[in-house]
PDB file of N, CA and C in Angstrom:
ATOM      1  N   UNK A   1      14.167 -13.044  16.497  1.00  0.00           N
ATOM      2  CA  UNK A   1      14.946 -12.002  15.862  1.00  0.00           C
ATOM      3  C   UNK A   1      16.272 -11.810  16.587  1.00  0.00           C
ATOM      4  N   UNK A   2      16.612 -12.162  18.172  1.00  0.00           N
ATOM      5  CA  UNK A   2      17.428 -11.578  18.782  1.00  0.00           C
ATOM      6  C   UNK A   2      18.247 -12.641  18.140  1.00  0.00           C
ATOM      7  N   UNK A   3      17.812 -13.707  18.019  1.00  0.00           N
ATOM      8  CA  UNK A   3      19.257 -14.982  18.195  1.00  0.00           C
ATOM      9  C   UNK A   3      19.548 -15.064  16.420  1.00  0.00           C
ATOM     10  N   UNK A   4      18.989 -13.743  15.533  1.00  0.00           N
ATOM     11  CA  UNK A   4      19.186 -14.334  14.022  1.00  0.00           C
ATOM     12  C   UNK A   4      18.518 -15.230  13.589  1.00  0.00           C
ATOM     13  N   UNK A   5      17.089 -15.313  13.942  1.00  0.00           N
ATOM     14  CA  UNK A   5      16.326 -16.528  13.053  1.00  0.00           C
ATOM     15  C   UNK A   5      15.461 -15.775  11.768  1.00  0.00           C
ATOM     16  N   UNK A   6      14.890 -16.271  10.833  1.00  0.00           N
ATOM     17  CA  UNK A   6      13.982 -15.986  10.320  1.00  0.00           C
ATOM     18  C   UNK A   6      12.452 -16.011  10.862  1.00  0.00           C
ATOM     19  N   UNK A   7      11.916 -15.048  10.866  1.00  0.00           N
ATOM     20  CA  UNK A   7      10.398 -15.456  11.418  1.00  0.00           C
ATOM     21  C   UNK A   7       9.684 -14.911  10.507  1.00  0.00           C
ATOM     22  N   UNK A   8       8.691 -15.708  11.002  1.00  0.00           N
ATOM     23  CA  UNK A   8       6.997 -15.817  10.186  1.00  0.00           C
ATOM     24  C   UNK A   8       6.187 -15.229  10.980  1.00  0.00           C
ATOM     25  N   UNK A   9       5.539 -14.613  10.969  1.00  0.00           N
ATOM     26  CA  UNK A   9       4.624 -14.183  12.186  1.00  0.00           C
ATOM     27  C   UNK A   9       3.374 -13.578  11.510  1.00  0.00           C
ATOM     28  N   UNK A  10       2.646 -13.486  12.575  1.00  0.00           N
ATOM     29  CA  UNK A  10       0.874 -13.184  11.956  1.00  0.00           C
ATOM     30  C   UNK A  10       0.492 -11.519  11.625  1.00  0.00           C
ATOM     31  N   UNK A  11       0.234 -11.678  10.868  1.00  0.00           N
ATOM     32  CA  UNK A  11       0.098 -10.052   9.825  1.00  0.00           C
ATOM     33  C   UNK A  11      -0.452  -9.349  11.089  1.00  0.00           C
ATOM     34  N   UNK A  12      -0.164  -8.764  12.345  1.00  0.00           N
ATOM     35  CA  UNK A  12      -0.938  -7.514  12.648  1.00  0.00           C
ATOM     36  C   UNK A  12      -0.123  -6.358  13.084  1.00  0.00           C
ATOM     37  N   UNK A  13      -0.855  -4.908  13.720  1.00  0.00           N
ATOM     38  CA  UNK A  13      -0.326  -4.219  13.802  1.00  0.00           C
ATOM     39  C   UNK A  13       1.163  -4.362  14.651  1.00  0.00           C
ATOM     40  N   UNK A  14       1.106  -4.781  16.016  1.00  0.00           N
ATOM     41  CA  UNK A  14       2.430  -5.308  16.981  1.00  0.00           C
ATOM     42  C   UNK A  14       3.376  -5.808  15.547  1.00  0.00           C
ATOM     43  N   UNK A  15       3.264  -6.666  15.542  1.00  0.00           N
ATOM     44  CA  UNK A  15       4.107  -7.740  14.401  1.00  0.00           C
ATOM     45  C   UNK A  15       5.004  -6.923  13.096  1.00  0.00           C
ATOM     46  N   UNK A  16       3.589  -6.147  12.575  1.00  0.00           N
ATOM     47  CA  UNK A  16       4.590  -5.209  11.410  1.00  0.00           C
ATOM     48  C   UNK A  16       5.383  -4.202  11.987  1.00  0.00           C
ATOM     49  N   UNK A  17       4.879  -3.603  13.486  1.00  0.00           N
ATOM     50  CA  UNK A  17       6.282  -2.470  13.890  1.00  0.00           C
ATOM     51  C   UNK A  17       7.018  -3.206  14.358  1.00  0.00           C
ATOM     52  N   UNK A  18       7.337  -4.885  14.965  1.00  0.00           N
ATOM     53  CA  UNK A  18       8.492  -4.542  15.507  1.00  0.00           C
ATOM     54  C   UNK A  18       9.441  -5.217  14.053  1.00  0.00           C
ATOM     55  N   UNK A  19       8.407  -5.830  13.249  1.00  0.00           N
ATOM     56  CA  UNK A  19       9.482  -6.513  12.337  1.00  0.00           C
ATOM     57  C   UNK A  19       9.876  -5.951  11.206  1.00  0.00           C
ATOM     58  N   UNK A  20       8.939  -4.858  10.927  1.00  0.00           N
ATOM     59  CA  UNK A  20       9.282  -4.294   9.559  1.00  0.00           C
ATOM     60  C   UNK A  20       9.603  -4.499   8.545  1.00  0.00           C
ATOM     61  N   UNK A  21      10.608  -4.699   7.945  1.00  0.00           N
ATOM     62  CA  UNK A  21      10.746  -5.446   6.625  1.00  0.00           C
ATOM     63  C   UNK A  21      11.846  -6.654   6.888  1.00  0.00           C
ATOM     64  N   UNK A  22      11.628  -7.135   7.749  1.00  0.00           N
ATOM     65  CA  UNK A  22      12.884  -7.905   8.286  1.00  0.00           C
ATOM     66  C   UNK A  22      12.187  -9.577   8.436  1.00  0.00           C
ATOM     67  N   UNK A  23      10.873  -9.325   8.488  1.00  0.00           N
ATOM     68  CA  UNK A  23      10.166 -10.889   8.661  1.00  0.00           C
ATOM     69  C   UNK A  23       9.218 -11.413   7.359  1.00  0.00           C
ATOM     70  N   UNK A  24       8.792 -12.351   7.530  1.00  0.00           N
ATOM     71  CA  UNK A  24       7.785 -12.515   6.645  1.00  0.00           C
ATOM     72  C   UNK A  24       5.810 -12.699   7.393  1.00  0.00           C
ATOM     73  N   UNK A  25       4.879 -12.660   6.738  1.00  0.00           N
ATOM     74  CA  UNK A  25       3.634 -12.415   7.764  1.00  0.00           C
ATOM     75  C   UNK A  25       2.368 -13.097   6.879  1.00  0.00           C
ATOM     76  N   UNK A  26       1.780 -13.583   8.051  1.00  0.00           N
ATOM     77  CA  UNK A  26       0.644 -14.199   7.140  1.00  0.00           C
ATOM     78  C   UNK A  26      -0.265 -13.982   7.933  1.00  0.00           C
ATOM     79  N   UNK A  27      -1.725 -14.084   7.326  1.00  0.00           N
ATOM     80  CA  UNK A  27      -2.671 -14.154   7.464  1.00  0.00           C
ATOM     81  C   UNK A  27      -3.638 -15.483   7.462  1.00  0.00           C
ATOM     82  N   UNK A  28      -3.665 -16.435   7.118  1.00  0.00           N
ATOM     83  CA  UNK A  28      -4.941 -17.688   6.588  1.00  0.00           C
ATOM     84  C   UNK A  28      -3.785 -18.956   6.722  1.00  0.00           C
ATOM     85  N   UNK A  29      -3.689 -20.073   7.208  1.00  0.00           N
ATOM     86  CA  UNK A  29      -3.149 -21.308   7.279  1.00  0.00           C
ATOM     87  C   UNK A  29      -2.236 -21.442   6.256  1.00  0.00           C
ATOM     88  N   UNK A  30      -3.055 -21.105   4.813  1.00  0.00           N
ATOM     89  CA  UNK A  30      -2.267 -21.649   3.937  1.00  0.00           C
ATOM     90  C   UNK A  30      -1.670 -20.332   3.674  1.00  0.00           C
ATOM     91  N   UNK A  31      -1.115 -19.254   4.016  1.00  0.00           N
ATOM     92  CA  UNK A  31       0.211 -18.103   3.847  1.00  0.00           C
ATOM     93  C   UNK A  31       1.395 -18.720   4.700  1.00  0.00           C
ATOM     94  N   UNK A  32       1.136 -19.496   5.514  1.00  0.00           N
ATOM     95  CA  UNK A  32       2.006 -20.337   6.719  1.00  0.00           C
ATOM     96  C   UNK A  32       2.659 -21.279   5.956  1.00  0.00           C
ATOM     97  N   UNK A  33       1.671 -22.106   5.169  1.00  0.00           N
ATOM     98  CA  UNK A  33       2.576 -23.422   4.250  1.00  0.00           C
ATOM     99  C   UNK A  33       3.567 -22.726   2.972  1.00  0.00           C
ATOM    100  N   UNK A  34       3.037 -21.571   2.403  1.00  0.00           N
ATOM    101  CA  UNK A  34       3.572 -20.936   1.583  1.00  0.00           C
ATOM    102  C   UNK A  34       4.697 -19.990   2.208  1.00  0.00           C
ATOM    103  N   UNK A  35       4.365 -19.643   2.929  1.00  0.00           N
ATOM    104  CA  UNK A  35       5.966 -18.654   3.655  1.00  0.00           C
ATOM    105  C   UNK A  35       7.124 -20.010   3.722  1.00  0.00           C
ATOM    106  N   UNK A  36       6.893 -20.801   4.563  1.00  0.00           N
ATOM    107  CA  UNK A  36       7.313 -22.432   5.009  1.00  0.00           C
ATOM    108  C   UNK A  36       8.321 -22.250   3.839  1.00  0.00           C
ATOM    109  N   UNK A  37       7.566 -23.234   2.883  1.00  0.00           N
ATOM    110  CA  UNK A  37       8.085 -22.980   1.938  1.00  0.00           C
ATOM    111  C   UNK A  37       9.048 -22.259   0.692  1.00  0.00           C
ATOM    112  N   UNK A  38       9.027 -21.008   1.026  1.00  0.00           N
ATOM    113  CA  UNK A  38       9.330 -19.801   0.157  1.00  0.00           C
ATOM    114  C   UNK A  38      10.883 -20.100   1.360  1.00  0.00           C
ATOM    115  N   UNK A  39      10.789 -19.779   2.364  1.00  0.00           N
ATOM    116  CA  UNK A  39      12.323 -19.809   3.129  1.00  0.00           C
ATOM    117  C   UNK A  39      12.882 -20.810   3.029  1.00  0.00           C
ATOM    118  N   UNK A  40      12.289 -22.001   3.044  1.00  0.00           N
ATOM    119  CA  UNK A  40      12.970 -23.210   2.619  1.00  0.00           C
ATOM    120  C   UNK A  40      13.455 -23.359   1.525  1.00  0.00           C
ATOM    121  N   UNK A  41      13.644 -22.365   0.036  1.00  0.00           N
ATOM    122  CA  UNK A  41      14.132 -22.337  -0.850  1.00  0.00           C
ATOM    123  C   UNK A  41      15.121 -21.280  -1.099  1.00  0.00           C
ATOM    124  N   UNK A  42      15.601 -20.894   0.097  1.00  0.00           N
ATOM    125  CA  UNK A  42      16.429 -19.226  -0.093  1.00  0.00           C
ATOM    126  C   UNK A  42      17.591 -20.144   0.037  1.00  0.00           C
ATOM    127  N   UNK A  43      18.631 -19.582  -0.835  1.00  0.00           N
ATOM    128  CA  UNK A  43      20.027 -19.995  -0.831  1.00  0.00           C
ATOM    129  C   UNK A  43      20.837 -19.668   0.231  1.00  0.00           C
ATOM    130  N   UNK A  44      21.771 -19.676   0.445  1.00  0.00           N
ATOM    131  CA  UNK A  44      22.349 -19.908   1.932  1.00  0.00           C
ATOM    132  C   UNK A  44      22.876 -18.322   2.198  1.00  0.00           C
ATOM    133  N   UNK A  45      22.839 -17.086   0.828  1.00  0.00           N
ATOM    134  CA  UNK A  45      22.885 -15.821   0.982  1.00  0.00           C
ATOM    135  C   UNK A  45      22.081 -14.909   1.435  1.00  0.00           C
ATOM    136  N   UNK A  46      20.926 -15.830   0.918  1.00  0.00           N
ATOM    137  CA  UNK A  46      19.546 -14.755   0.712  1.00  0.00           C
ATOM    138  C   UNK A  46      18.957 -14.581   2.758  1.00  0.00           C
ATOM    139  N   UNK A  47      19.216 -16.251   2.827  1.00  0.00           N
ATOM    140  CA  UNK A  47      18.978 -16.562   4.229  1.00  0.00           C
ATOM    141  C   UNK A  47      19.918 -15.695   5.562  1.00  0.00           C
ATOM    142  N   UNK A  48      21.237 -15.718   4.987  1.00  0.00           N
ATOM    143  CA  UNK A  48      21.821 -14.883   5.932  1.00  0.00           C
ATOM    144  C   UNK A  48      21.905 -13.730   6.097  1.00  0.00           C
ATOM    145  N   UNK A  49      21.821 -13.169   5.071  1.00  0.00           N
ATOM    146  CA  UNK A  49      20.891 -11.686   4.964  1.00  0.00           C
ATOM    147  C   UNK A  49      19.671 -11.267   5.505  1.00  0.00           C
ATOM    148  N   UNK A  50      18.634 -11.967   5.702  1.00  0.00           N
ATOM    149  CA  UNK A  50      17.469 -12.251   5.909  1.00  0.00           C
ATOM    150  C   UNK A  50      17.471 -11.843   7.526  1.00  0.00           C
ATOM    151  N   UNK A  51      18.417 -12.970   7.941  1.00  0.00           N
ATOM    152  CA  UNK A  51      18.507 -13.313   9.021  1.00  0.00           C
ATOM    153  C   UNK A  51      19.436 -11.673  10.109  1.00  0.00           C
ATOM    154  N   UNK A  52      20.406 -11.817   9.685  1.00  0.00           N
ATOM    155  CA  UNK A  52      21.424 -10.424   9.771  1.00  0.00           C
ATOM    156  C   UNK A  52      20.358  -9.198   9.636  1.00  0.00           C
ATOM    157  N   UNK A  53      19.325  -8.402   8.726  1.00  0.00           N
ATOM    158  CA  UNK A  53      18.810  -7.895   8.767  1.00  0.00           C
ATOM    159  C   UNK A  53      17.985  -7.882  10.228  1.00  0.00           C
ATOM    160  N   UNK A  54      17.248  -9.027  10.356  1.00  0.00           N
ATOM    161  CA  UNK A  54      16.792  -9.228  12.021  1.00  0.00           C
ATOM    162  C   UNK A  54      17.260  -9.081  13.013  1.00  0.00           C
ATOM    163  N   UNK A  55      18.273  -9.328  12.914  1.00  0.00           N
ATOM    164  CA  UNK A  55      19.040  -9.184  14.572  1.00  0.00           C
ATOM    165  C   UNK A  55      20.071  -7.929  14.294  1.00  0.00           C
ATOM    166  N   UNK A  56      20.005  -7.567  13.337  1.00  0.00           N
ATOM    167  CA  UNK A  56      20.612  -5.827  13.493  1.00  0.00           C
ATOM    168  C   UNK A  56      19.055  -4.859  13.460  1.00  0.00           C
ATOM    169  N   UNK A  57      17.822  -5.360  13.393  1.00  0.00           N
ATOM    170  CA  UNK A  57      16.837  -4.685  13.753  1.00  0.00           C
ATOM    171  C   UNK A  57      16.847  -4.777  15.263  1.00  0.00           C
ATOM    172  N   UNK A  58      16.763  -5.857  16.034  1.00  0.00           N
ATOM    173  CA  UNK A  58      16.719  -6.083  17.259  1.00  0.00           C
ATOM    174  C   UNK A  58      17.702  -5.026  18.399  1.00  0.00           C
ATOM    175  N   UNK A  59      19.181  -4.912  17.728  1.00  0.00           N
ATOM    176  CA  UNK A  59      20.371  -4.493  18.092  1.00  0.00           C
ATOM    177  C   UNK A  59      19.857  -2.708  18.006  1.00  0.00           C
ATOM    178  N   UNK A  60      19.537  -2.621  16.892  1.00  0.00           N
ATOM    179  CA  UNK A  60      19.132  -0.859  16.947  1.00  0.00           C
ATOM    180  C   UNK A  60      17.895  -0.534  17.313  1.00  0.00           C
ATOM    181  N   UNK A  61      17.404  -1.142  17.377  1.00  0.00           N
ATOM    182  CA  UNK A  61      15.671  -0.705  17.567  1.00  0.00           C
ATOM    183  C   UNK A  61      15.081  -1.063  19.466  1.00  0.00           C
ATOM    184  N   UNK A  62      15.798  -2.358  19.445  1.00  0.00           N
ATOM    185  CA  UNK A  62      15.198  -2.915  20.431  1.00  0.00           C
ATOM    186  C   UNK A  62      16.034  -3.098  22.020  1.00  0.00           C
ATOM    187  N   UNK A  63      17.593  -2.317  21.584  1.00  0.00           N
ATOM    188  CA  UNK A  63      18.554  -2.955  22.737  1.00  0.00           C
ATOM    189  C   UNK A  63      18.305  -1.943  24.275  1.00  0.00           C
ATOM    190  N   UNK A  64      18.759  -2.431  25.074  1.00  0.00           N
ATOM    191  CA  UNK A  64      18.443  -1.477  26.470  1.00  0.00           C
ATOM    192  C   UNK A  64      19.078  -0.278  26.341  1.00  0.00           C
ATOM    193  N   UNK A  65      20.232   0.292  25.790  1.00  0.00           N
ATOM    194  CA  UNK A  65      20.516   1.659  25.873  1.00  0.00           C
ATOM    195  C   UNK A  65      19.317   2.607  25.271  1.00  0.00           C
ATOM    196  N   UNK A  66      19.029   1.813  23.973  1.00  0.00           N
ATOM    197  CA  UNK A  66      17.739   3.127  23.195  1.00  0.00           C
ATOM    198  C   UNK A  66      16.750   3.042  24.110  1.00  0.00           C
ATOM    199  N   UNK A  67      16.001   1.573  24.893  1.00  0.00           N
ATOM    200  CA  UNK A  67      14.662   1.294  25.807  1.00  0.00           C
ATOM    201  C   UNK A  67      14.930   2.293  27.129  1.00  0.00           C
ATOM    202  N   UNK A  68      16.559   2.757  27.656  1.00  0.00           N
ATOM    203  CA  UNK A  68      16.384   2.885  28.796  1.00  0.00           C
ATOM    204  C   UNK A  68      16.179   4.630  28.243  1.00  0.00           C
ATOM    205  N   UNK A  69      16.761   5.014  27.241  1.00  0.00           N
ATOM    206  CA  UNK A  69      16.753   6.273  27.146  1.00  0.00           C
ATOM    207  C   UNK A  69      15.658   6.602  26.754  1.00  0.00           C
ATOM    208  N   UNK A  70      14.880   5.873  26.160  1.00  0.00           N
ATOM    209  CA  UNK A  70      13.300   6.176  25.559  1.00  0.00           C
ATOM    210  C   UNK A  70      12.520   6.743  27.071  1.00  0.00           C
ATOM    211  N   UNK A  71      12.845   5.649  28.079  1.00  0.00           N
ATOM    212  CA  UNK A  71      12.107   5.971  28.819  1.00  0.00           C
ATOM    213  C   UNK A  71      12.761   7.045  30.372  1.00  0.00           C
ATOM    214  N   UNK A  72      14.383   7.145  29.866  1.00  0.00           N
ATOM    215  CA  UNK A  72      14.380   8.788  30.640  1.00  0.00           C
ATOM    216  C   UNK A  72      14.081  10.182  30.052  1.00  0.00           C
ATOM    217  N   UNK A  73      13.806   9.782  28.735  1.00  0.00           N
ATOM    218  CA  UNK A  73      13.063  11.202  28.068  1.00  0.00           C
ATOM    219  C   UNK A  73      11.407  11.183  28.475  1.00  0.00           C
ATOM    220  N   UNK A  74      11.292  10.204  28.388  1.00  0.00           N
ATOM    221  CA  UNK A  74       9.598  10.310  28.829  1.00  0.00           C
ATOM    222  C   UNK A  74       9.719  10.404  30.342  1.00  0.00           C
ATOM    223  N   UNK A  75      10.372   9.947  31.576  1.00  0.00           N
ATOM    224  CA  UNK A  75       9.715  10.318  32.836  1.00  0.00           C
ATOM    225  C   UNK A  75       9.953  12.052  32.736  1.00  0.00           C
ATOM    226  N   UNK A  76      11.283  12.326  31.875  1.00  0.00           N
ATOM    227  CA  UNK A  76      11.523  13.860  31.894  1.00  0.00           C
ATOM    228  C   UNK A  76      10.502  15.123  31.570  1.00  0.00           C
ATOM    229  N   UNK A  77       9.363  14.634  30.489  1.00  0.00           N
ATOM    230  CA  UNK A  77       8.430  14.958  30.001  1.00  0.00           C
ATOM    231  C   UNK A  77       7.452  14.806  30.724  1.00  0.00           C
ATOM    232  N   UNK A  78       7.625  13.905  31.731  1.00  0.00           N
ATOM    233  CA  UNK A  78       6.458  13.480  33.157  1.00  0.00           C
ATOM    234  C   UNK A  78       6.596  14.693  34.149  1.00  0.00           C
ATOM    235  N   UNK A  79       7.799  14.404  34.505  1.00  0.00           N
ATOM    236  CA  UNK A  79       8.176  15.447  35.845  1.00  0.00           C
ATOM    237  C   UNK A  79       8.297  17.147  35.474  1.00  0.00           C
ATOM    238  N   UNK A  80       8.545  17.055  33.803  1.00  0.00           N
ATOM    239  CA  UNK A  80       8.080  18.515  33.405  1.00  0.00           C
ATOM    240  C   UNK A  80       6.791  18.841  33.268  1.00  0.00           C
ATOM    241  N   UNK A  81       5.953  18.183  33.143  1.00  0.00           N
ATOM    242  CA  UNK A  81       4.014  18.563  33.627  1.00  0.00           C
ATOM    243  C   UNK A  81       3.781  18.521  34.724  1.00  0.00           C
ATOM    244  N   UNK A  82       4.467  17.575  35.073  1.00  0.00           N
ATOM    245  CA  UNK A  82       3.959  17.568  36.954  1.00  0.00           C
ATOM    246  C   UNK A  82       4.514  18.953  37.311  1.00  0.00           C
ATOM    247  N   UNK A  83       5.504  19.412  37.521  1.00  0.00           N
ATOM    248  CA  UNK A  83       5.859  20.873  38.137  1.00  0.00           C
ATOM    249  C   UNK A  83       5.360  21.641  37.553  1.00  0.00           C
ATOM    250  N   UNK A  84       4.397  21.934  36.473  1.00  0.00           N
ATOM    251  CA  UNK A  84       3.824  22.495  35.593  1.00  0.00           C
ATOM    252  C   UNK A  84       2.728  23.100  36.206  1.00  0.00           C
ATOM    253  N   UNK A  85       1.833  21.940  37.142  1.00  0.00           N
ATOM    254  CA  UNK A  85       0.397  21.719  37.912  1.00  0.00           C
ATOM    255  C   UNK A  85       0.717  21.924  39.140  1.00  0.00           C
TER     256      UNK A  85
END
């Protein structure tokens, strides 16, 4: 997703939050030959869209400013129970 690819990835919970509507997902061997397939027929719009959708998921969802702030609101929420006790 970071470098703009299309991915395929295996239907589970991890997989659908980080990809959301941005990947495609299978379940059984043959959803693999059929995804395969199905991207191998996207026109050179559908694909860059596809693709652009992914790595602007990556960019908002996944980049270190939101990860680092995610996690100075949570030690903040730490050190506010701890002085709590």
């Amino acid at each position: 997703m970071g470098c703009g690819n299309l991915v395929i990835a295996h239907d589970n919970v991890f997989n659908r939050e980080v990809l959301a509507k941005c990947g495609r997902f299978f379940r059984t061997p043959e959803d693999i030959s059929r995804l395969v397939r199905e991207v191998q027929t996207l026109d050179s719009r559908e694909r860059a869209a596809e693709r652009a959708r992914a790595h602007a998921r990556v960019k908002t969802r996944y980049g270190w400013d939101r990860i680092t702030r995610s996690y100075l609101r949570l030690l903040g929420r730490v050190r506010l129970q701890a002085t709590k006790t």
